[in-house]
PDB file of N, CA and C in Angstrom:
ATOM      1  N   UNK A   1    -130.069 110.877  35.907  1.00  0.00           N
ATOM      2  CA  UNK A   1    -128.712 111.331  35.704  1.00  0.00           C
ATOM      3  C   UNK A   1    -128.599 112.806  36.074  1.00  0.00           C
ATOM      4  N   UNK A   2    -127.467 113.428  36.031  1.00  0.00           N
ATOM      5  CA  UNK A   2    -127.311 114.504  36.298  1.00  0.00           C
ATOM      6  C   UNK A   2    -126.946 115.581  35.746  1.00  0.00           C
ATOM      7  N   UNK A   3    -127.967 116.901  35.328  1.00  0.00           N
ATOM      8  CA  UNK A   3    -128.169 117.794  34.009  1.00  0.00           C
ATOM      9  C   UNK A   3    -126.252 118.224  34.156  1.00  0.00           C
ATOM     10  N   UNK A   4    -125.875 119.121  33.108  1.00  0.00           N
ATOM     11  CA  UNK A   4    -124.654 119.765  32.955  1.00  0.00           C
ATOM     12  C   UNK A   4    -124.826 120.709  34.158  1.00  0.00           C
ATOM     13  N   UNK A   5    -125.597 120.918  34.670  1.00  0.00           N
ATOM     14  CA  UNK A   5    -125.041 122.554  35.633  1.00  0.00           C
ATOM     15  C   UNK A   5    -124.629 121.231  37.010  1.00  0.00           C
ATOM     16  N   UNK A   6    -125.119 120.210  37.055  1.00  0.00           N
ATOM     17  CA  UNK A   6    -124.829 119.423  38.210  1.00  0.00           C
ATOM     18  C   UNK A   6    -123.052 118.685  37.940  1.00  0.00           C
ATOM     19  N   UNK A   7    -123.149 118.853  36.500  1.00  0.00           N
ATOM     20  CA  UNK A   7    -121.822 118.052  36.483  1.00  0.00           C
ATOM     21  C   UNK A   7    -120.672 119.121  36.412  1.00  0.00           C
ATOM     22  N   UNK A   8    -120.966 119.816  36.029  1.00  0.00           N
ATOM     23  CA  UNK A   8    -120.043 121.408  36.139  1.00  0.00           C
ATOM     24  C   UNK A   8    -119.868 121.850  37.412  1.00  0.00           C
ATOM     25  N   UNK A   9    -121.005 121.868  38.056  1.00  0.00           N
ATOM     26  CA  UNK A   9    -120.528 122.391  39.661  1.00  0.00           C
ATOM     27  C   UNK A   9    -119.589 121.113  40.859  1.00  0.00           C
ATOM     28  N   UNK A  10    -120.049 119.702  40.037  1.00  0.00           N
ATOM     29  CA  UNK A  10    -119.407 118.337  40.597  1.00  0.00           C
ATOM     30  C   UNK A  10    -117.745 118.962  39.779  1.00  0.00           C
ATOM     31  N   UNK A  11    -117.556 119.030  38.808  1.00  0.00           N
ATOM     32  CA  UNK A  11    -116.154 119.061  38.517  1.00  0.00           C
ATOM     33  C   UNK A  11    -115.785 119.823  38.984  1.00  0.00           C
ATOM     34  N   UNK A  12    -116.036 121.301  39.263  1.00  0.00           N
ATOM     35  CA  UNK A  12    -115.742 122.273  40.256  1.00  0.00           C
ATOM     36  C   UNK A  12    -114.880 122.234  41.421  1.00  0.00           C
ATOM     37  N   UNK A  13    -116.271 121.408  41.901  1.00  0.00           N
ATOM     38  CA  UNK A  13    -115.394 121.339  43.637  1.00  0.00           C
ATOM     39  C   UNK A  13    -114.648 119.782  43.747  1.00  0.00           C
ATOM     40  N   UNK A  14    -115.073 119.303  42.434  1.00  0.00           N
ATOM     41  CA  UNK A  14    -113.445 118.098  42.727  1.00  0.00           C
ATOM     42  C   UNK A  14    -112.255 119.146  42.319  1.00  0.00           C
ATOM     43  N   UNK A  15    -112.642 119.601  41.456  1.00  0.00           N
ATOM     44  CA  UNK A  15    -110.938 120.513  40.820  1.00  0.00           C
ATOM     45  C   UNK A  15    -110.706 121.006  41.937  1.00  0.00           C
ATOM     46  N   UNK A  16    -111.435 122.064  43.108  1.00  0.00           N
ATOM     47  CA  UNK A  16    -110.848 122.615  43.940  1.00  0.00           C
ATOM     48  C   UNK A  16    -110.636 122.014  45.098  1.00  0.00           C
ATOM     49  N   UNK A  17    -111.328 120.620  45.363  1.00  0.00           N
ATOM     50  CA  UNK A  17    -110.572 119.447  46.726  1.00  0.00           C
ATOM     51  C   UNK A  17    -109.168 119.222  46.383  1.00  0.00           C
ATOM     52  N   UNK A  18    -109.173 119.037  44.465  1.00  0.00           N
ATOM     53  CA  UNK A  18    -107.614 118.419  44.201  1.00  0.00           C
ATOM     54  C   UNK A  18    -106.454 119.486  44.549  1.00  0.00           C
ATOM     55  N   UNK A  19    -106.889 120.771  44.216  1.00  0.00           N
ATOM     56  CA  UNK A  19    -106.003 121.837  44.160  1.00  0.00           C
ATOM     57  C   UNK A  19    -105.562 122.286  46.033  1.00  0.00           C
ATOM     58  N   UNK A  20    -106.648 121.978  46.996  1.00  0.00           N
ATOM     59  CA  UNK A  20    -106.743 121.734  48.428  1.00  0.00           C
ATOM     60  C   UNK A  20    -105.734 120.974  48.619  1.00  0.00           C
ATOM     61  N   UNK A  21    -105.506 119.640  48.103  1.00  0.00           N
ATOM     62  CA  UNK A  21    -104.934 118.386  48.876  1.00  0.00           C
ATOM     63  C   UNK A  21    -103.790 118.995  48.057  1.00  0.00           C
ATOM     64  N   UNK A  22    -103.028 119.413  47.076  1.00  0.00           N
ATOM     65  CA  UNK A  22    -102.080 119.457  46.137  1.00  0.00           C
ATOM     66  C   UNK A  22    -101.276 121.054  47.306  1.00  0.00           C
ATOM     67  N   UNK A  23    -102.205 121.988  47.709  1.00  0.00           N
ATOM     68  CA  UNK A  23    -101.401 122.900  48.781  1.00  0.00           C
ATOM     69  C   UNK A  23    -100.730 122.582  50.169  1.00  0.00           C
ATOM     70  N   UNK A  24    -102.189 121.560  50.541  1.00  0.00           N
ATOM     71  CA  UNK A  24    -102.016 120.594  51.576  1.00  0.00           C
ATOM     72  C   UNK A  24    -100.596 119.793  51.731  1.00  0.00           C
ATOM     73  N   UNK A  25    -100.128 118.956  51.033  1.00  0.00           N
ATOM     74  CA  UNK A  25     -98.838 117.953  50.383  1.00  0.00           C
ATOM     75  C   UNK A  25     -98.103 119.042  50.172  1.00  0.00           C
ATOM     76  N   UNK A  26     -98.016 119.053  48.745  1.00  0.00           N
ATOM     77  CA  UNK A  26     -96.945 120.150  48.000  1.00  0.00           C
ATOM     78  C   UNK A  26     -96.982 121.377  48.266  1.00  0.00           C
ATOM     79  N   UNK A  27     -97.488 122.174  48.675  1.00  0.00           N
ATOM     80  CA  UNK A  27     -97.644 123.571  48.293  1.00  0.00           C
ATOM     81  C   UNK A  27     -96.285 123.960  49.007  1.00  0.00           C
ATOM     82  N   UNK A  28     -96.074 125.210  49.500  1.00  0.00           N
ATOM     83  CA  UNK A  28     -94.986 126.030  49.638  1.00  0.00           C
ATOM     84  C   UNK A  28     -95.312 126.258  51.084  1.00  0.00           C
ATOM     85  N   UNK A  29     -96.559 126.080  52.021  1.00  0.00           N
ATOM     86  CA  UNK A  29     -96.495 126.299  52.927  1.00  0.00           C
ATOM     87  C   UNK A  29     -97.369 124.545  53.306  1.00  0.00           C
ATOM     88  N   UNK A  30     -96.668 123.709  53.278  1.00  0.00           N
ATOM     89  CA  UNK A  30     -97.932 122.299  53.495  1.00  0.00           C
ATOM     90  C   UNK A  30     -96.829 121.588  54.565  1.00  0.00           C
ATOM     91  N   UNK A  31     -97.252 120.333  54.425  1.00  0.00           N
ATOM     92  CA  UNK A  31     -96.563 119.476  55.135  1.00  0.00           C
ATOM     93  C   UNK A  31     -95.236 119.288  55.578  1.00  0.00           C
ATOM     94  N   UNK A  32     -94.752 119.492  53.849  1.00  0.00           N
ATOM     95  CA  UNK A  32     -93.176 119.154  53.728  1.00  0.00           C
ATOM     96  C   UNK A  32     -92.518 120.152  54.450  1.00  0.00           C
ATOM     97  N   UNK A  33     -92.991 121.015  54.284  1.00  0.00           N
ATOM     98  CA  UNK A  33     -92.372 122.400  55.456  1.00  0.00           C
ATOM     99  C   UNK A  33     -93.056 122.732  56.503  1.00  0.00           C
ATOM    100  N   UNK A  34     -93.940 122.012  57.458  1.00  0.00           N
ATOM    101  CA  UNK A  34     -94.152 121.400  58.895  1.00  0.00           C
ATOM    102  C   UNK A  34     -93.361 120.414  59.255  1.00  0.00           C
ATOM    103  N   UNK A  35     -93.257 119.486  58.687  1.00  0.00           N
ATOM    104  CA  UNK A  35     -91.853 118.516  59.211  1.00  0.00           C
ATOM    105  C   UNK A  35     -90.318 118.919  59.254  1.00  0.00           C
ATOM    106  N   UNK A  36     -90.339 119.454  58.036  1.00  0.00           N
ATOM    107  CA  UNK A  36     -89.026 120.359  58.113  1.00  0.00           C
ATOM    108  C   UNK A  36     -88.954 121.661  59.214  1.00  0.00           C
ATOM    109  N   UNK A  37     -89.746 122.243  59.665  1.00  0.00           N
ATOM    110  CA  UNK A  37     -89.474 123.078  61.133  1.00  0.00           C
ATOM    111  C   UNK A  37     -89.646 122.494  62.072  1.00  0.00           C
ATOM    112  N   UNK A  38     -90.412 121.417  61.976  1.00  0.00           N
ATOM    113  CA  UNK A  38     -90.301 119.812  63.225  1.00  0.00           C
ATOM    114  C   UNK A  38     -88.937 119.641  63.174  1.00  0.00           C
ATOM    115  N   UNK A  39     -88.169 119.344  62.250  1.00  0.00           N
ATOM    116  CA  UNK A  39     -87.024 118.896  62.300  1.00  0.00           C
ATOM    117  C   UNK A  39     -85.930 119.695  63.152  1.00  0.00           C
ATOM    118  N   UNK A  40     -86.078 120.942  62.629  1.00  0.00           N
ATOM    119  CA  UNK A  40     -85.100 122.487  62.592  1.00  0.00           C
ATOM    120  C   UNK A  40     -85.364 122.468  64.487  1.00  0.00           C
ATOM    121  N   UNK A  41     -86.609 122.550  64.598  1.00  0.00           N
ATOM    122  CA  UNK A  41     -86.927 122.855  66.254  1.00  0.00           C
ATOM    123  C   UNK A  41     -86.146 121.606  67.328  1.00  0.00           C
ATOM    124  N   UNK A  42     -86.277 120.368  66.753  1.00  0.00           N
ATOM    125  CA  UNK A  42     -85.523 119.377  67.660  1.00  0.00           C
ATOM    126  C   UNK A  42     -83.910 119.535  67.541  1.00  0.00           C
ATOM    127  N   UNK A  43     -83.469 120.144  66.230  1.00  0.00           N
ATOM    128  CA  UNK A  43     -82.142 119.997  66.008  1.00  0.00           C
ATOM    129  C   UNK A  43     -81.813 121.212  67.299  1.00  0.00           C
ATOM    130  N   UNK A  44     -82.455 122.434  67.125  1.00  0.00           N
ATOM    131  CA  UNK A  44     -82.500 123.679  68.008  1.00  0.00           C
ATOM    132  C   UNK A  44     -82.499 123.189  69.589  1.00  0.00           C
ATOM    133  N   UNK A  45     -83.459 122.371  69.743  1.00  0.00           N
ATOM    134  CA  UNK A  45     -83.389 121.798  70.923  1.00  0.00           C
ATOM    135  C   UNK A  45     -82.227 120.975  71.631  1.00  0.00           C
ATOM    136  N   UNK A  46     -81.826 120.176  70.626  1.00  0.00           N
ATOM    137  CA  UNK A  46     -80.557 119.734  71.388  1.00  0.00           C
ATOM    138  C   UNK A  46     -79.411 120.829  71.567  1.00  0.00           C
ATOM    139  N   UNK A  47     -79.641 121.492  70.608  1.00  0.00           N
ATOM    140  CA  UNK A  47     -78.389 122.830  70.945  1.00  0.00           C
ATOM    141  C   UNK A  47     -78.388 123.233  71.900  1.00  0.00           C
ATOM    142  N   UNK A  48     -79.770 123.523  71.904  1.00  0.00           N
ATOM    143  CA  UNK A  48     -79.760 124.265  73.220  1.00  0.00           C
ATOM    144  C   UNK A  48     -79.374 123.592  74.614  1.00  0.00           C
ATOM    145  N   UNK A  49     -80.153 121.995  74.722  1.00  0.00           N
ATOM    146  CA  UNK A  49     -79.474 121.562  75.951  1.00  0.00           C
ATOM    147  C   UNK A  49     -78.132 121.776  75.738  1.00  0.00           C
ATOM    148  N   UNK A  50     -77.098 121.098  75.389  1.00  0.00           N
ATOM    149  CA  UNK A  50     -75.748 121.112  75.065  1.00  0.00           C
ATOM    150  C   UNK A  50     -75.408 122.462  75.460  1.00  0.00           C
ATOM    151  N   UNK A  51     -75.777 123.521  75.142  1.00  0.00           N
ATOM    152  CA  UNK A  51     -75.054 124.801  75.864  1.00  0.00           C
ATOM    153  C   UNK A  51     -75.313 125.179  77.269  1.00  0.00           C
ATOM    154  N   UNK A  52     -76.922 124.587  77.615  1.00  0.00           N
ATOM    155  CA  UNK A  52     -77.642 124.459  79.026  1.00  0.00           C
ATOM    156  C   UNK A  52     -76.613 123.804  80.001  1.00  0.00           C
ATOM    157  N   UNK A  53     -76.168 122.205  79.782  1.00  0.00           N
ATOM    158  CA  UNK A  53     -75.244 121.998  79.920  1.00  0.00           C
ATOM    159  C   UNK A  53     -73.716 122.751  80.366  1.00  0.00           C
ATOM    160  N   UNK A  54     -73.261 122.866  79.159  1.00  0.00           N
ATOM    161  CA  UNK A  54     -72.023 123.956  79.548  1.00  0.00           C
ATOM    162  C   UNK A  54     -72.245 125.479  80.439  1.00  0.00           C
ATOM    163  N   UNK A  55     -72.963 125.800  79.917  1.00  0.00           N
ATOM    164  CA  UNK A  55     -73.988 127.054  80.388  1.00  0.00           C
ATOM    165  C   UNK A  55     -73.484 126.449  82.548  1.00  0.00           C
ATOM    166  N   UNK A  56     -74.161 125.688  82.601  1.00  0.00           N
ATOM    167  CA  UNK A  56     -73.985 125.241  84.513  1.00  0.00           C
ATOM    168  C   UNK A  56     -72.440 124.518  85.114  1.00  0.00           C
ATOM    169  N   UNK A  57     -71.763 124.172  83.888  1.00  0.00           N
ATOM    170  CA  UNK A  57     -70.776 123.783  83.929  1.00  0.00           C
ATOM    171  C   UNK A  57     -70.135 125.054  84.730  1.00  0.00           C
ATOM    172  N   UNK A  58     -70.102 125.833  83.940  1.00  0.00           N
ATOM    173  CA  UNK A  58     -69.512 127.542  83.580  1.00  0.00           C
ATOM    174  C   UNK A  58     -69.896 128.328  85.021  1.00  0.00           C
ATOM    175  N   UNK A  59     -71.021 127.919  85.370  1.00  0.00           N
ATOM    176  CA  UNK A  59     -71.446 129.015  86.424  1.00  0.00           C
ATOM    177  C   UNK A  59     -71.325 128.263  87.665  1.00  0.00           C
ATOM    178  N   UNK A  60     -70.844 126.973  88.103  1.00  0.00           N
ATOM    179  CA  UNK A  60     -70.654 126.262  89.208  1.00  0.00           C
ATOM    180  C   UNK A  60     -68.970 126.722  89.107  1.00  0.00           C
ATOM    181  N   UNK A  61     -67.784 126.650  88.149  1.00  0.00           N
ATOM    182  CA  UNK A  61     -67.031 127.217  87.863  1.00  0.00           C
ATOM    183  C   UNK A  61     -66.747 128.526  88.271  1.00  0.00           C
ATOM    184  N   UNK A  62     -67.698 129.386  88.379  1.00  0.00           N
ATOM    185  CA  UNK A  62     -67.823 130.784  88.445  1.00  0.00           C
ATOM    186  C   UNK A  62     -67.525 131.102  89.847  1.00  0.00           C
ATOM    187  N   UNK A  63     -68.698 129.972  90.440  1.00  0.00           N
ATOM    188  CA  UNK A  63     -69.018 130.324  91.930  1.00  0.00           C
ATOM    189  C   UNK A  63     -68.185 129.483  92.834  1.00  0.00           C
ATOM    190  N   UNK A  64     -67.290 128.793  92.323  1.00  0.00           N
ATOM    191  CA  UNK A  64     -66.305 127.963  93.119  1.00  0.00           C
ATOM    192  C   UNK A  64     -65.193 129.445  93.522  1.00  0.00           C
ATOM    193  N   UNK A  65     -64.865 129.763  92.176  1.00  0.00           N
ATOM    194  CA  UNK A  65     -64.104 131.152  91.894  1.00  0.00           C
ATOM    195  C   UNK A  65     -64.375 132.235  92.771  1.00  0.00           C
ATOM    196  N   UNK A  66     -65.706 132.362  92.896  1.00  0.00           N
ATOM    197  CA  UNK A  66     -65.932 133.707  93.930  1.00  0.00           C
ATOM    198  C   UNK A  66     -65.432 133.027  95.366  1.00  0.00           C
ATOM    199  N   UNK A  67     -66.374 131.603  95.888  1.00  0.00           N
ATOM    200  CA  UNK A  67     -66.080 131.672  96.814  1.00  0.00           C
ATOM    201  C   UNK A  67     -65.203 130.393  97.511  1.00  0.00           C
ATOM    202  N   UNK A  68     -63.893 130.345  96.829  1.00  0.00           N
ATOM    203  CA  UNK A  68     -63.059 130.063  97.869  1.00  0.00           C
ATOM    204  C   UNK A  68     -61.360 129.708  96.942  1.00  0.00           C
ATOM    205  N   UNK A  69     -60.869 130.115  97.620  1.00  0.00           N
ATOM    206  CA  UNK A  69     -59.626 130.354  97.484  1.00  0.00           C
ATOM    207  C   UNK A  69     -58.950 129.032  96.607  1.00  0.00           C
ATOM    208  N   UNK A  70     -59.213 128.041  96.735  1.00  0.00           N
ATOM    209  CA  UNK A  70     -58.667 126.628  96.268  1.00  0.00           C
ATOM    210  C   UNK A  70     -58.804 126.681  95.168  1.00  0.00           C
ATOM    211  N   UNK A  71     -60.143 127.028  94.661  1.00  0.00           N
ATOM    212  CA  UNK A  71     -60.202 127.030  93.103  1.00  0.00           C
ATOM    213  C   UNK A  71     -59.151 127.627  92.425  1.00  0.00           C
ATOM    214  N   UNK A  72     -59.167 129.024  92.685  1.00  0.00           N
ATOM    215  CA  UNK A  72     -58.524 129.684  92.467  1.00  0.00           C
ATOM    216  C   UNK A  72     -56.889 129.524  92.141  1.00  0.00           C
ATOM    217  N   UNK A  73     -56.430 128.605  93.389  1.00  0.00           N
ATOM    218  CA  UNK A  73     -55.190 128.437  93.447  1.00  0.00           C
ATOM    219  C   UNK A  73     -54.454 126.829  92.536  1.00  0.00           C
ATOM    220  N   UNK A  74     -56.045 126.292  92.345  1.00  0.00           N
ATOM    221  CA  UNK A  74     -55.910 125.343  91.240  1.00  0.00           C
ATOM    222  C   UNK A  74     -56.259 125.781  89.980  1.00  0.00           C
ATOM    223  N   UNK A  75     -56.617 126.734  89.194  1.00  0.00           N
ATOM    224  CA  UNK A  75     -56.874 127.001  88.092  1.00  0.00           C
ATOM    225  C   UNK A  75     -55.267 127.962  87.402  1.00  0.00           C
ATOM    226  N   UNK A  76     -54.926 128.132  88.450  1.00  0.00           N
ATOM    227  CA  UNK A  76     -52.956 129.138  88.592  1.00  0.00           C
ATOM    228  C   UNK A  76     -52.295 128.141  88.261  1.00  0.00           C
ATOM    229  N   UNK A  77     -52.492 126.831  88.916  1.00  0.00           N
ATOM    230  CA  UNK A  77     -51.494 125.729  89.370  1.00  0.00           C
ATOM    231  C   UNK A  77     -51.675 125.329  87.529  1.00  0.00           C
ATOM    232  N   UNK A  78     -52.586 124.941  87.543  1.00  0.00           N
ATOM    233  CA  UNK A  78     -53.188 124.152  86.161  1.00  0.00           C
ATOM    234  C   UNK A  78     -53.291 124.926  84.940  1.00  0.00           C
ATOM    235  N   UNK A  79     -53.422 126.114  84.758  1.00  0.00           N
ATOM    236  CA  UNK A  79     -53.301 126.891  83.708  1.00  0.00           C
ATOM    237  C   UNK A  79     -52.145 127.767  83.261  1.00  0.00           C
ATOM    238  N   UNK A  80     -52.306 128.352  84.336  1.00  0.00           N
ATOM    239  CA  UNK A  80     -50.505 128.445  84.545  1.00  0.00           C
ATOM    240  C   UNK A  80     -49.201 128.208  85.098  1.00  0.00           C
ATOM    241  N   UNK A  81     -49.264 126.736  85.414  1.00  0.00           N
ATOM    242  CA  UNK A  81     -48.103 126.430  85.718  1.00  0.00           C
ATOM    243  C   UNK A  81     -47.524 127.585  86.881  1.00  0.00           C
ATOM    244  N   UNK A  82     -48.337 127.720  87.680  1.00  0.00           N
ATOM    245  CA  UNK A  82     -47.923 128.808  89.153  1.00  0.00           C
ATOM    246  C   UNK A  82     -47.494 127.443  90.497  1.00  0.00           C
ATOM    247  N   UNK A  83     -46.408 127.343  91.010  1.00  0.00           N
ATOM    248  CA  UNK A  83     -45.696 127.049  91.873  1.00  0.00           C
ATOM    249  C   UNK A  83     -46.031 127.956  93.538  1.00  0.00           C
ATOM    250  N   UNK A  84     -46.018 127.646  94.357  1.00  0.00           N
ATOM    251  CA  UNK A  84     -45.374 128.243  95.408  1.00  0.00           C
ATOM    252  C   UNK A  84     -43.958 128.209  95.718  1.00  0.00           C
ATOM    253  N   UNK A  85     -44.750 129.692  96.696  1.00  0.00           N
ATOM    254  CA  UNK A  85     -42.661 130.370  96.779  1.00  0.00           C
ATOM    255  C   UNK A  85     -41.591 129.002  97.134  1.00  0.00           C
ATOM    256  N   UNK A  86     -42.225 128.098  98.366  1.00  0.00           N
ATOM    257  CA  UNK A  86     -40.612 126.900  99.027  1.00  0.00           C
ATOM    258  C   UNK A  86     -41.429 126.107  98.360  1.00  0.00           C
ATOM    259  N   UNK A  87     -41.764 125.756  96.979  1.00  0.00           N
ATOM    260  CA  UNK A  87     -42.551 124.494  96.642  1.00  0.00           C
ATOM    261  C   UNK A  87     -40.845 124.339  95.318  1.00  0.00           C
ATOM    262  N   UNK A  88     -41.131 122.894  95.009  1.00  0.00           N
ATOM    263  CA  UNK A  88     -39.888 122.541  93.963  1.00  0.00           C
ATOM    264  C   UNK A  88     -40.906 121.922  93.119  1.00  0.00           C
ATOM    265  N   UNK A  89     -40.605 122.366  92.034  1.00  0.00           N
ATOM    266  CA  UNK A  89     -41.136 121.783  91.149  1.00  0.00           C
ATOM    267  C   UNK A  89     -40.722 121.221  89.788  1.00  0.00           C
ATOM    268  N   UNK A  90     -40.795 119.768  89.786  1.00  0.00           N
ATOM    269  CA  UNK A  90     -40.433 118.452  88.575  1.00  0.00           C
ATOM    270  C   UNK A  90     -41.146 118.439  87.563  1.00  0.00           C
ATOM    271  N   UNK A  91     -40.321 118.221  86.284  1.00  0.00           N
ATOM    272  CA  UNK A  91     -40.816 118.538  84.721  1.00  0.00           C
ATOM    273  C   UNK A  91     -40.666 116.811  84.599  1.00  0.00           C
ATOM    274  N   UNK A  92     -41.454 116.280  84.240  1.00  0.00           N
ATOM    275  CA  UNK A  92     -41.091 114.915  83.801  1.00  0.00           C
ATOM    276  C   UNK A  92     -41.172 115.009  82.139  1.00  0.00           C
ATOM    277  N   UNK A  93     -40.211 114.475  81.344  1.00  0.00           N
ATOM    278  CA  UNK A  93     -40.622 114.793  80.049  1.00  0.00           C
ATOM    279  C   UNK A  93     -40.599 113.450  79.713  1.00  0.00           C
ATOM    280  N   UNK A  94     -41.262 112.461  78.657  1.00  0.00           N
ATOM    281  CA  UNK A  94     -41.401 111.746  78.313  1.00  0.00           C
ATOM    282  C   UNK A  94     -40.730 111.409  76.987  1.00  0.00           C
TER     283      UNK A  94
END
């Protein structure tokens, strides 16, 4: 069998495996808050596409704008209701 200094140093390092696995799981920096910044980082990630997205939307937009006149004269037409000078222009109201 095994004298007291063997069973004292055995309870020891079970107490401190349990107190290991108990930081491991529960603790304040363990698992539960590795999955939870797993989580936070994918949520982050889709944000980010989604603005990546708009983000090229925005800058194909941009560069239609620099270069050529049509855009231009459709974003007048469409935003502000801009006409040309011999053009007539119909309100249909519903």
């Amino acid at each position: 069998m095994l004298n007291s200094t063997s069973k004292a140093l055995s309870i020891a390092l079970f107490m401190l495996l349990v107190s290991m696995q108990y930081q491991l799981w529960l603790g304040p920096s363990g698992l539960s808050q590795l999955f939870e910044i797993k989580r936070q980082i994918a949520s982050a990630d889709d944000q980010n596409a989604g603005l990546a997205k708009r983000n090229a939307v925005l800058a194909a937009e941009v560069e239609d704008l620099r270069e050529g006149g049509e855009a231009i004269e459709e974003q007048a037409r469409t935003v502000l209701g801009m006409v040309k000078e011999d053009e007539i222009f119909y309100q249909i109201i519903d």
